[in-house]
PDB file of N, CA and C in Angstrom:
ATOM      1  N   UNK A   1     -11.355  -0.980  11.133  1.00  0.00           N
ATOM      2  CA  UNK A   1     -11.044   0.152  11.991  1.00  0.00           C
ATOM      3  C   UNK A   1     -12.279   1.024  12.108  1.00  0.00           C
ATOM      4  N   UNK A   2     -12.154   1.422  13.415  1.00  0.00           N
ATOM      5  CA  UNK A   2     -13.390   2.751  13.577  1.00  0.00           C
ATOM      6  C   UNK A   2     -13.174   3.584  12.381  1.00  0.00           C
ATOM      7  N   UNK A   3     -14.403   4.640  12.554  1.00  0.00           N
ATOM      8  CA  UNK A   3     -14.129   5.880  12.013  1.00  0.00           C
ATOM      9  C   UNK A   3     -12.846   7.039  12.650  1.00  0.00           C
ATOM     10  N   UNK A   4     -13.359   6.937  13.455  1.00  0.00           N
ATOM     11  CA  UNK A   4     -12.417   7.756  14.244  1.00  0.00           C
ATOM     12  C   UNK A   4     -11.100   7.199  13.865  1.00  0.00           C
ATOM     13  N   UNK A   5     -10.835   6.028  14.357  1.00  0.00           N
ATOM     14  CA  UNK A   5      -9.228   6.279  14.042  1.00  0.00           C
ATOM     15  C   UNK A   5      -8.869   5.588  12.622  1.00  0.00           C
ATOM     16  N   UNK A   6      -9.603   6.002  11.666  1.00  0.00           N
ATOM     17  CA  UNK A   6      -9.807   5.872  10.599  1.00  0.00           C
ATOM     18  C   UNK A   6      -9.388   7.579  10.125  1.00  0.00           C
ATOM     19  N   UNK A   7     -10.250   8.497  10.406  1.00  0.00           N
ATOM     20  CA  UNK A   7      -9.849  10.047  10.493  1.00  0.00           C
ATOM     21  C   UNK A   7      -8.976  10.136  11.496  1.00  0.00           C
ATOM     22  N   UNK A   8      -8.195   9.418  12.337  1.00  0.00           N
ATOM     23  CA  UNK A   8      -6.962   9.727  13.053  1.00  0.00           C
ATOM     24  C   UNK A   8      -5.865   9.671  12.275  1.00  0.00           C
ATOM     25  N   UNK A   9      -5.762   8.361  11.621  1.00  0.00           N
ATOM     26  CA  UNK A   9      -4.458   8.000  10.715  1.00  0.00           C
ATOM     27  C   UNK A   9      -4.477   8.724   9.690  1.00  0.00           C
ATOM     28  N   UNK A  10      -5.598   8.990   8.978  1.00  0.00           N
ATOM     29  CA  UNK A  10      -5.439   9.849   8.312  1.00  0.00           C
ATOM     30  C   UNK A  10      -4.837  11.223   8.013  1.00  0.00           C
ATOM     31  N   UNK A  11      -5.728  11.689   9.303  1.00  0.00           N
ATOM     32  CA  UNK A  11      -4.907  13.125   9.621  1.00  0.00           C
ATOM     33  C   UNK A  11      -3.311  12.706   9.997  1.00  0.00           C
ATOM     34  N   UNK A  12      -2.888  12.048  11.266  1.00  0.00           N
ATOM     35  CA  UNK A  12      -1.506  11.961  11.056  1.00  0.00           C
ATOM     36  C   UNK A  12      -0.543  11.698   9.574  1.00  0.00           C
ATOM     37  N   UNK A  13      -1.203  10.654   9.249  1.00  0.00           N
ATOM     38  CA  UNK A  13      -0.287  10.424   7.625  1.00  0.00           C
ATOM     39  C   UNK A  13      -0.341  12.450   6.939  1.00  0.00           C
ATOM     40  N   UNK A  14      -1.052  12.848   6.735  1.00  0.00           N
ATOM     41  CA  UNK A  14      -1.449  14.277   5.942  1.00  0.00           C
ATOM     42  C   UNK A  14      -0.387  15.230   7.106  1.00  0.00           C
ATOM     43  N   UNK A  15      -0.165  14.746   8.200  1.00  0.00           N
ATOM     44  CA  UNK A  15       0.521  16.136   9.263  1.00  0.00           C
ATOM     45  C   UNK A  15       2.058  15.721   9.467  1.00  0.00           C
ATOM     46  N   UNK A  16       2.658  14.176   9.009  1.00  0.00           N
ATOM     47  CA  UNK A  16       3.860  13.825   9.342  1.00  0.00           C
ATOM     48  C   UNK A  16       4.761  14.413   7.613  1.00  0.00           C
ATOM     49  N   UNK A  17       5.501  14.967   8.198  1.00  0.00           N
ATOM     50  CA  UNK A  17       6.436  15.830   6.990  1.00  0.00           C
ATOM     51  C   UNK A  17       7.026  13.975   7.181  1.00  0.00           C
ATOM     52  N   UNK A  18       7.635  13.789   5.572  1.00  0.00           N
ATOM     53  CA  UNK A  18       8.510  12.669   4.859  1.00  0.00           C
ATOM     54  C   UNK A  18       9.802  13.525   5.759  1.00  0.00           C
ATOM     55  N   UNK A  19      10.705  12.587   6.176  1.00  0.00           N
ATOM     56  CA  UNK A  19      12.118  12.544   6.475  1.00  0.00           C
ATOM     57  C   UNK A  19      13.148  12.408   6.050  1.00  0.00           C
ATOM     58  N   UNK A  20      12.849  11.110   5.390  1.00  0.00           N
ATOM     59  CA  UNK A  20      13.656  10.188   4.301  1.00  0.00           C
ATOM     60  C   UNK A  20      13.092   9.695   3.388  1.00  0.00           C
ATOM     61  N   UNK A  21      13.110   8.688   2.734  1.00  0.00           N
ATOM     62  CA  UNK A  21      12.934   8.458   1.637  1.00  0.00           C
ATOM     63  C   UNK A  21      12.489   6.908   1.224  1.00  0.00           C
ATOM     64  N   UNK A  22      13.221   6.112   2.843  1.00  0.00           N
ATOM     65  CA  UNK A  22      13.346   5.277   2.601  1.00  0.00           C
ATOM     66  C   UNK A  22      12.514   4.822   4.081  1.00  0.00           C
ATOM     67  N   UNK A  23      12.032   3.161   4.208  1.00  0.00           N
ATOM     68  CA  UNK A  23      11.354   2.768   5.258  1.00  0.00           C
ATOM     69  C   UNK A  23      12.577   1.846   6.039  1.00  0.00           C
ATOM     70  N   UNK A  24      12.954   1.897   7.405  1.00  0.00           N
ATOM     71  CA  UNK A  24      13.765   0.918   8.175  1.00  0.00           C
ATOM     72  C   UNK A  24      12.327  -0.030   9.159  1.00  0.00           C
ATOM     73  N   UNK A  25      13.077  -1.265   9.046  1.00  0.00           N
ATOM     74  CA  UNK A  25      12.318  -2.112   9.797  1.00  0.00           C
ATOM     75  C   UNK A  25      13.116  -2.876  11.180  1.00  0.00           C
ATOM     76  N   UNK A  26      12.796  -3.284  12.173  1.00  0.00           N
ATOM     77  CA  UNK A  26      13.260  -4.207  13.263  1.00  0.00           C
ATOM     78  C   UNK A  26      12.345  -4.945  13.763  1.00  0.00           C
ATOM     79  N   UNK A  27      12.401  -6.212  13.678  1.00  0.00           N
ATOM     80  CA  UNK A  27      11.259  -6.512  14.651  1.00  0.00           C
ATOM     81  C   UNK A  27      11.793  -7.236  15.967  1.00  0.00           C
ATOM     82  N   UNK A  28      11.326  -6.883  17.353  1.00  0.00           N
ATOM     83  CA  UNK A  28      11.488  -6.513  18.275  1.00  0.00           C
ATOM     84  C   UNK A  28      10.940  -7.506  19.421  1.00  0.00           C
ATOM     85  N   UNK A  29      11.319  -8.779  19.948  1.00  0.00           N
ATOM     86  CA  UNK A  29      11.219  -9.722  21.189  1.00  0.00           C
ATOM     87  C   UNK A  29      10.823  -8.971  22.173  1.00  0.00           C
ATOM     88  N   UNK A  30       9.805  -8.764  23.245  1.00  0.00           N
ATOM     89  CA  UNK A  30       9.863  -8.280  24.413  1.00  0.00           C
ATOM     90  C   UNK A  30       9.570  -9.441  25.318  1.00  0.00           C
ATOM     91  N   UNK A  31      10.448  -9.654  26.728  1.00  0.00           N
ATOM     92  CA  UNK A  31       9.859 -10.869  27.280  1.00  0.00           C
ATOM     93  C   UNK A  31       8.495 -11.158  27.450  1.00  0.00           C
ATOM     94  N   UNK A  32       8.070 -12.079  27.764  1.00  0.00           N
ATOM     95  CA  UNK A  32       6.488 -12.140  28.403  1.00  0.00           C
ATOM     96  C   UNK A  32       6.826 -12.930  29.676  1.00  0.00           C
ATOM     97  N   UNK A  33       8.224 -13.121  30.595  1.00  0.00           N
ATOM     98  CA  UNK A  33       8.450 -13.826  31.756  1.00  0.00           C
ATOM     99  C   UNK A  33       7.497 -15.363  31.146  1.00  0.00           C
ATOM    100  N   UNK A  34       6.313 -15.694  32.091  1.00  0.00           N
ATOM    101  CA  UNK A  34       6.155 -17.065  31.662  1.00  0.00           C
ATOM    102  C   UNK A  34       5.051 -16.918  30.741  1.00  0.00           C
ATOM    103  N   UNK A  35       4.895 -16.515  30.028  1.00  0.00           N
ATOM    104  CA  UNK A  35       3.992 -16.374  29.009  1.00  0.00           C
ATOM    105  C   UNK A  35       5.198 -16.155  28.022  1.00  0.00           C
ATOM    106  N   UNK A  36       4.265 -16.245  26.474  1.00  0.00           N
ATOM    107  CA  UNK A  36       5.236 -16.081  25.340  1.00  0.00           C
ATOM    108  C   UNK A  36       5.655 -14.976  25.238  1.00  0.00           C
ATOM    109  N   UNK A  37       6.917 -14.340  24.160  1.00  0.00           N
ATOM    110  CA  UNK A  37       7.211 -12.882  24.506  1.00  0.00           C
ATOM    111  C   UNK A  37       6.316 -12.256  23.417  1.00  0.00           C
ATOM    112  N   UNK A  38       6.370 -11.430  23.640  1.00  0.00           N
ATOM    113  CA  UNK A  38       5.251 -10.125  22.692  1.00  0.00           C
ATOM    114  C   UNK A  38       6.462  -9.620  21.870  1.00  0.00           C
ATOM    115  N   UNK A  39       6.144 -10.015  20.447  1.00  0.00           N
ATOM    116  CA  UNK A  39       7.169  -9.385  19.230  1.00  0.00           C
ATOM    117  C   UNK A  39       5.805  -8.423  18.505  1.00  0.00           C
ATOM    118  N   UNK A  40       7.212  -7.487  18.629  1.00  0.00           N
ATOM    119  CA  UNK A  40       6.555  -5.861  17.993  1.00  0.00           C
ATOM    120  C   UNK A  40       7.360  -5.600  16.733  1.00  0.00           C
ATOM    121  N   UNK A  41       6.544  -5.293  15.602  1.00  0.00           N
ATOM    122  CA  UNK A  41       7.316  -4.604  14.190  1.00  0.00           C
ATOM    123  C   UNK A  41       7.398  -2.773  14.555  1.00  0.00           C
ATOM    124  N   UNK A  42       8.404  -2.289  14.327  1.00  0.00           N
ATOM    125  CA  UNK A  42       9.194  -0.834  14.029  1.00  0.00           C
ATOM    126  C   UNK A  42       9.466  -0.755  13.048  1.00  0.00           C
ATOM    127  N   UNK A  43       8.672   0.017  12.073  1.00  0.00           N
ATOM    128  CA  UNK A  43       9.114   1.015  11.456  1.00  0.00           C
ATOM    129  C   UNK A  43       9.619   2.527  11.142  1.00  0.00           C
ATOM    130  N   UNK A  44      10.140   2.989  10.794  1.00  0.00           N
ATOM    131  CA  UNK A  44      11.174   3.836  10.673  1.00  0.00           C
ATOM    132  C   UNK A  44      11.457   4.764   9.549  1.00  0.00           C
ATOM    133  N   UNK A  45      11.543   6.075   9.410  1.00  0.00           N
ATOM    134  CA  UNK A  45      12.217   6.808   8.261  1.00  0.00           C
ATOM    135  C   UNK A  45      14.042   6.273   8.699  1.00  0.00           C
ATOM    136  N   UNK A  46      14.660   5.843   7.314  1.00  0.00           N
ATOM    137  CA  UNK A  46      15.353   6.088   6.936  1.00  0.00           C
ATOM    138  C   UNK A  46      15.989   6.159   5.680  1.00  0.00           C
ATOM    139  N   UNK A  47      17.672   6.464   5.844  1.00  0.00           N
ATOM    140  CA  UNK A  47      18.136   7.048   4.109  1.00  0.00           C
ATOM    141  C   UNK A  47      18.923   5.851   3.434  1.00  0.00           C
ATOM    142  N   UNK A  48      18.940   4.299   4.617  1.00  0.00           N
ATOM    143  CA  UNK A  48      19.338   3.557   3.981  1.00  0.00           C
ATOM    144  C   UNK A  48      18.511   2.613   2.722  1.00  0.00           C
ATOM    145  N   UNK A  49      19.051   1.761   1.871  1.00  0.00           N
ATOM    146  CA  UNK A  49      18.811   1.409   0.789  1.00  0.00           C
ATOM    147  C   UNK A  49      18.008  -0.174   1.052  1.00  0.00           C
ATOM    148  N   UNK A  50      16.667   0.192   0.854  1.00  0.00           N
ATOM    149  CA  UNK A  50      15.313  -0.890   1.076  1.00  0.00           C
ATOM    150  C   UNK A  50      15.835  -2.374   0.195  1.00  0.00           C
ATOM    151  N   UNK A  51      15.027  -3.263   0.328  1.00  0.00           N
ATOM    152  CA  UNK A  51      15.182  -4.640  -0.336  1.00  0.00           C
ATOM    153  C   UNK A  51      13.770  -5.148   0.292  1.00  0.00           C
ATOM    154  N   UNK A  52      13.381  -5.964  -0.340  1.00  0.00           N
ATOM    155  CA  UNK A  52      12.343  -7.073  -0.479  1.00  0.00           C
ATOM    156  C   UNK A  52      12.250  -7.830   0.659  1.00  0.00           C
ATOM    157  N   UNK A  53      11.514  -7.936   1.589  1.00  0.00           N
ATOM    158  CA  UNK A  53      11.844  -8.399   3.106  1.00  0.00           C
ATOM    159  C   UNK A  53      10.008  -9.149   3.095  1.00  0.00           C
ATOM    160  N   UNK A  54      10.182 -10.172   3.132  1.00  0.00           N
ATOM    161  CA  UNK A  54       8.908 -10.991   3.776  1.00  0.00           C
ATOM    162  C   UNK A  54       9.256 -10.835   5.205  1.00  0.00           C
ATOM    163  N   UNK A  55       7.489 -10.276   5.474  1.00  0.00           N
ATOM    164  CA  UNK A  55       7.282  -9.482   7.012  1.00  0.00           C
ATOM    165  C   UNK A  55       6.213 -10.513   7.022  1.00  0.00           C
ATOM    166  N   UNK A  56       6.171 -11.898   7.784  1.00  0.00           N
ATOM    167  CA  UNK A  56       4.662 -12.707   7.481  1.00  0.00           C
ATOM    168  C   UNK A  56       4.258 -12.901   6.945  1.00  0.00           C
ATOM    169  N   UNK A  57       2.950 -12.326   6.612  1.00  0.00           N
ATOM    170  CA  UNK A  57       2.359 -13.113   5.412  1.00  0.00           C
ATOM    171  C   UNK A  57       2.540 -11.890   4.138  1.00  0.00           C
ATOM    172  N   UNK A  58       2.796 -10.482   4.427  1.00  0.00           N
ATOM    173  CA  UNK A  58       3.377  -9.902   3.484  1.00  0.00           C
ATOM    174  C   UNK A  58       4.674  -9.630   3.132  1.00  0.00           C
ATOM    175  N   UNK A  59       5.169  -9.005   1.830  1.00  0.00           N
ATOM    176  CA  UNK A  59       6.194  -8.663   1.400  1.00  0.00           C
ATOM    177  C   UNK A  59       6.581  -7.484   1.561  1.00  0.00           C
ATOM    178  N   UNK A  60       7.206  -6.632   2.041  1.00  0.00           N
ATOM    179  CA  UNK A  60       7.453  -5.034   2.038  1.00  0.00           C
ATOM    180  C   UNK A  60       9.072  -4.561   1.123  1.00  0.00           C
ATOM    181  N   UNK A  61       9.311  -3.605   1.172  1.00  0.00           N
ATOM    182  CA  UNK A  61      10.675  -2.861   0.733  1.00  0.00           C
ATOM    183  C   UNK A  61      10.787  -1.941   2.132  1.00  0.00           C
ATOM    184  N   UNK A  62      11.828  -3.016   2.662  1.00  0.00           N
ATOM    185  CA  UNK A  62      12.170  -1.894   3.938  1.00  0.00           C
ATOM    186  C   UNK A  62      13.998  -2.554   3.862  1.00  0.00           C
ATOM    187  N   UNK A  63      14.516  -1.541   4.790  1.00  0.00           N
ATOM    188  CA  UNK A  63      15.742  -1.657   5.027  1.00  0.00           C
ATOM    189  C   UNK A  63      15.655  -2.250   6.559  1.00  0.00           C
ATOM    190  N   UNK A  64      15.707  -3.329   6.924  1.00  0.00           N
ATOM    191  CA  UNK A  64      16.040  -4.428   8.185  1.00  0.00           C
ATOM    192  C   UNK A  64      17.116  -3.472   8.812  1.00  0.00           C
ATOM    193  N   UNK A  65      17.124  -2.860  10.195  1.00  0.00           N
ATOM    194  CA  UNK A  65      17.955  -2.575  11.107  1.00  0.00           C
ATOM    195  C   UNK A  65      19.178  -1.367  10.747  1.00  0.00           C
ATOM    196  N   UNK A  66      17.839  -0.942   9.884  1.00  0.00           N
ATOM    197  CA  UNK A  66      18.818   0.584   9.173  1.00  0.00           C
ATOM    198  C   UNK A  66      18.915   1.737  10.454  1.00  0.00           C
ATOM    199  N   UNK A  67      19.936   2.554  10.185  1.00  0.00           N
ATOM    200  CA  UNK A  67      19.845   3.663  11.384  1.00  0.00           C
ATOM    201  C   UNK A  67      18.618   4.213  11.103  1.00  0.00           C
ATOM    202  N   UNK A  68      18.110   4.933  11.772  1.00  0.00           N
ATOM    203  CA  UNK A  68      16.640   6.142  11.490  1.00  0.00           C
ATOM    204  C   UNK A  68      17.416   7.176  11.497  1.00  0.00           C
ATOM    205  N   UNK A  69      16.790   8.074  10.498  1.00  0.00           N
ATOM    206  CA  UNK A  69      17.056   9.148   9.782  1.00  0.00           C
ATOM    207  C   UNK A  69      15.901  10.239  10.337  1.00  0.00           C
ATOM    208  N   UNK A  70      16.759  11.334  11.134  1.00  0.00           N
ATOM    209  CA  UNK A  70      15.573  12.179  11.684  1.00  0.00           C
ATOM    210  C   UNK A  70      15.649  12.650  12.885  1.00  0.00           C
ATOM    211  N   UNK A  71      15.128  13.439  13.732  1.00  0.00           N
ATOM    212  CA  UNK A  71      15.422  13.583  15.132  1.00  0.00           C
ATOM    213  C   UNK A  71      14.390  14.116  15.812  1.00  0.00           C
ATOM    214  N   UNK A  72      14.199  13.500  16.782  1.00  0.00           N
ATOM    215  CA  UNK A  72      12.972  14.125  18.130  1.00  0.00           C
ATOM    216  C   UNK A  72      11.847  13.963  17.205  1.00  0.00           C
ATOM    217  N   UNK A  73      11.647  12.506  16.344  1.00  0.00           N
ATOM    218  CA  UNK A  73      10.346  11.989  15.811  1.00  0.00           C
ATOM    219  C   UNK A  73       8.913  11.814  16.198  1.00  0.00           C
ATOM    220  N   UNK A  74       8.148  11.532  15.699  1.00  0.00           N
ATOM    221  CA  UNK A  74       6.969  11.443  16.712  1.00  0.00           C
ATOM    222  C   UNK A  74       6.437   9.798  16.726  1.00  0.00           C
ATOM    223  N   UNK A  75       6.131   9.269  17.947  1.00  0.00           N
ATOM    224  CA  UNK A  75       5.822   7.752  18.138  1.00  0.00           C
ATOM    225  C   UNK A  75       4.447   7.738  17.812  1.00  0.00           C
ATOM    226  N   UNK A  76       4.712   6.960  17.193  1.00  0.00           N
ATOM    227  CA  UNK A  76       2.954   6.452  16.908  1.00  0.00           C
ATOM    228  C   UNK A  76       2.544   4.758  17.434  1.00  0.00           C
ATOM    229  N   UNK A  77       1.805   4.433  17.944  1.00  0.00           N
ATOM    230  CA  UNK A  77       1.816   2.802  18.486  1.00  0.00           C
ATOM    231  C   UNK A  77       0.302   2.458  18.117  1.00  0.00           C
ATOM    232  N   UNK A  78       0.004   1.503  16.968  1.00  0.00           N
ATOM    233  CA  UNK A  78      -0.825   0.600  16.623  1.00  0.00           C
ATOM    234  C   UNK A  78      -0.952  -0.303  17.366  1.00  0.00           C
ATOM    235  N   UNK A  79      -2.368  -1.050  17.637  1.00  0.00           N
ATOM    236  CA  UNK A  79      -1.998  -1.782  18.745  1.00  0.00           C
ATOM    237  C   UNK A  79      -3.473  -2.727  17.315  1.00  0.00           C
ATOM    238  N   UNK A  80      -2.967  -4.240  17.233  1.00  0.00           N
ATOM    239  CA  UNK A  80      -3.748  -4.937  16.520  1.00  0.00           C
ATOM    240  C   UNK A  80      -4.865  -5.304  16.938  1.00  0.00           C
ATOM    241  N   UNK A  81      -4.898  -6.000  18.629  1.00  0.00           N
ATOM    242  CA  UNK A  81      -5.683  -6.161  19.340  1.00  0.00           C
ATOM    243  C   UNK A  81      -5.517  -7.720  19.736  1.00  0.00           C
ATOM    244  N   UNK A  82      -5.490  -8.524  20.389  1.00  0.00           N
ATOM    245  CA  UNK A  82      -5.792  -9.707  20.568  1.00  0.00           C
ATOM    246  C   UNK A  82      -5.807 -11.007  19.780  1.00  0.00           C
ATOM    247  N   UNK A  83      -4.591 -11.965  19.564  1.00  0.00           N
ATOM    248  CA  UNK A  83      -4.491 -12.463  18.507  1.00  0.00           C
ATOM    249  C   UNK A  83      -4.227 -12.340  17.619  1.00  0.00           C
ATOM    250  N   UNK A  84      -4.277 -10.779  17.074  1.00  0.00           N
ATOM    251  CA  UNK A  84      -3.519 -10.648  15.605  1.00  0.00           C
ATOM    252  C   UNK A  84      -2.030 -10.730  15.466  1.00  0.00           C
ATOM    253  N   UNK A  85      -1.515  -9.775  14.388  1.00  0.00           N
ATOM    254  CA  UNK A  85      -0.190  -9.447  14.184  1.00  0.00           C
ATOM    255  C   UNK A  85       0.166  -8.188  14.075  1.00  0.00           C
ATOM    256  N   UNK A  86       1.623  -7.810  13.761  1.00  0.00           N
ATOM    257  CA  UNK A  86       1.759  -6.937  13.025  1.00  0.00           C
ATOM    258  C   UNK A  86       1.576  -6.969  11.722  1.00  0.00           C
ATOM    259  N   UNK A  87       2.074  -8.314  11.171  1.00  0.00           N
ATOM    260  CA  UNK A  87       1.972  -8.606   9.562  1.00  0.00           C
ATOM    261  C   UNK A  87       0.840  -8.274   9.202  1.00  0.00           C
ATOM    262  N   UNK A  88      -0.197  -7.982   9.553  1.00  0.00           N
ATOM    263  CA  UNK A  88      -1.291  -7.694   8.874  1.00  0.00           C
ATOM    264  C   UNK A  88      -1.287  -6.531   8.277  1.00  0.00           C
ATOM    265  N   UNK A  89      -2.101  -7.045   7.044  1.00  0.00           N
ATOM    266  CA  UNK A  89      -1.780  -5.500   6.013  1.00  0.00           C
ATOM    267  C   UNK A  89      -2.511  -4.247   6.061  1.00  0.00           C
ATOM    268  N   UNK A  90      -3.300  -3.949   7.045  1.00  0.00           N
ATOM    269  CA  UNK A  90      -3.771  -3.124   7.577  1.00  0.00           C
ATOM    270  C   UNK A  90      -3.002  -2.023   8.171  1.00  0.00           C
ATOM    271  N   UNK A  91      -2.450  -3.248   9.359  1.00  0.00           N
ATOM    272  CA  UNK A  91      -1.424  -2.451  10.193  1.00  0.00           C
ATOM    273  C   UNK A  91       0.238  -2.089   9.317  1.00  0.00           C
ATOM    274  N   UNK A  92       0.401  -2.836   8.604  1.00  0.00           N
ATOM    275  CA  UNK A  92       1.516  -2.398   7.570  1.00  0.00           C
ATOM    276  C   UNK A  92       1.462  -1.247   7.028  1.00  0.00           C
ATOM    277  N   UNK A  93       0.017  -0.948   6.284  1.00  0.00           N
ATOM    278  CA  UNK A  93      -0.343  -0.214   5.409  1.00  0.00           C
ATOM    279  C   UNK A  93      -0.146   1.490   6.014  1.00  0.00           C
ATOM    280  N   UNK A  94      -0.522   1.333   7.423  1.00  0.00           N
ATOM    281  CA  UNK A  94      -0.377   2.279   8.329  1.00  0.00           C
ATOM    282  C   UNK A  94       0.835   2.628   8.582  1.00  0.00           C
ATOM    283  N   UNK A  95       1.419   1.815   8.895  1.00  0.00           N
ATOM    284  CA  UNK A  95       2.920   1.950   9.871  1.00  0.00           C
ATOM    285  C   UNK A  95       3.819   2.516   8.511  1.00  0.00           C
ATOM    286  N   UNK A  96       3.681   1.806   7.529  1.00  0.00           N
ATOM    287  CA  UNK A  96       4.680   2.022   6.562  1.00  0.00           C
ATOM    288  C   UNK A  96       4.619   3.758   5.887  1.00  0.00           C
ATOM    289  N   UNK A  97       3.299   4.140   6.076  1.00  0.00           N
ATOM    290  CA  UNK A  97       2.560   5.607   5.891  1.00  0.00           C
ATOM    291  C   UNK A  97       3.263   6.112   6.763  1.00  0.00           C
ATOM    292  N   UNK A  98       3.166   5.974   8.163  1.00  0.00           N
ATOM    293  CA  UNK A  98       3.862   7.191   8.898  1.00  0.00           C
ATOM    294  C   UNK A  98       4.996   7.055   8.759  1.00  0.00           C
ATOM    295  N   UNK A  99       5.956   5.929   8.426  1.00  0.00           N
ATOM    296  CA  UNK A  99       7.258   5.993   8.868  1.00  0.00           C
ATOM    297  C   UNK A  99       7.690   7.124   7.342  1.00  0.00           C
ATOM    298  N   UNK A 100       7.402   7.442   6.558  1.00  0.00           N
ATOM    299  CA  UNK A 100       7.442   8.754   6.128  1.00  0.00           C
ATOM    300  C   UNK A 100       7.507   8.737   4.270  1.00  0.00           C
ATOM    301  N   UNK A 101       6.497   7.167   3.977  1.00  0.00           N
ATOM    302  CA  UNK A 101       6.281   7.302   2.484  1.00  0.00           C
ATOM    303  C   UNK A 101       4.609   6.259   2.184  1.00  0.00           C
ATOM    304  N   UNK A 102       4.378   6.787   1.094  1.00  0.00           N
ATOM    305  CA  UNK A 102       3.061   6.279   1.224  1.00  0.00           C
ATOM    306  C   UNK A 102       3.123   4.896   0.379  1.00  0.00           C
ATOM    307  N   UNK A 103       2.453   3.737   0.929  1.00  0.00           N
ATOM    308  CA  UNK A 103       3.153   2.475   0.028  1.00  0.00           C
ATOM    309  C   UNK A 103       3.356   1.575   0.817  1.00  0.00           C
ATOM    310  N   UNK A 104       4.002   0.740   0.454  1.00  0.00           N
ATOM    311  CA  UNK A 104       5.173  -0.132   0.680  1.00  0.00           C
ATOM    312  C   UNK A 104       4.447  -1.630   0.521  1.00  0.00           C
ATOM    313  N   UNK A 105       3.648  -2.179   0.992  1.00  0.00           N
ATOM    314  CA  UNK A 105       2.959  -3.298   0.447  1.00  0.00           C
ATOM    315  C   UNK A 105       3.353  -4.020  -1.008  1.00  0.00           C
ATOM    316  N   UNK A 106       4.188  -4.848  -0.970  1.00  0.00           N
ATOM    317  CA  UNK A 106       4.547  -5.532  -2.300  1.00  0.00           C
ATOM    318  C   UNK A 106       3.532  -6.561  -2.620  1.00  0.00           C
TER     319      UNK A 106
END
């Protein structure tokens, strides 16, 4: 990652107040018509109760298709770039930060 959005995530992780307690996950099909579809990982504050979930090539503690806990949240969208994933532990490492605890990487 740049610097910049290296001191971006940063500052957001330091400015997003915790919600819950707990991380919700979905991961998300969008068509691609004749191309393949574009699957997106969501993460989430919520207050339901996490478990051990292989996300690719990592392991996390998230709660799969928990309600979100919270209201009028703020979106944040990682974008990997070309060929990657979400599974990457980069982008985990991030996503799992804002969704409102610091961690989650098993």
């Amino acid at each position: 990652m740049g610097l910049i959005a290296v001191i971006t995530v940063a500052f957001a992780l330091l400015a997003a107040p915790a919600f819950a307690a707990n991380v919700g996950f979905e991961e998300l099909k969008i068509d691609g018509g004749t191309d393949a579809p574009l699957t997106a990982g969501v993460w989430y504050p919520t207050d339901a109760v996490e478990t051990k979930q292989r996300l690719g090539d990592v392991t996390q503690n998230v709660a799969p298709l928990a309600a979100v806990a919270g209201r009028n949240l703020p979106l944040v969208v990682i974008s990997h770039g070309g060929g990657g994933s979400y599974d990457d532990q980069a982008v985990n490492s991030v996503a799992v930060g804002l969704s409102g605890r610091d961690g989650g990487i098993a």
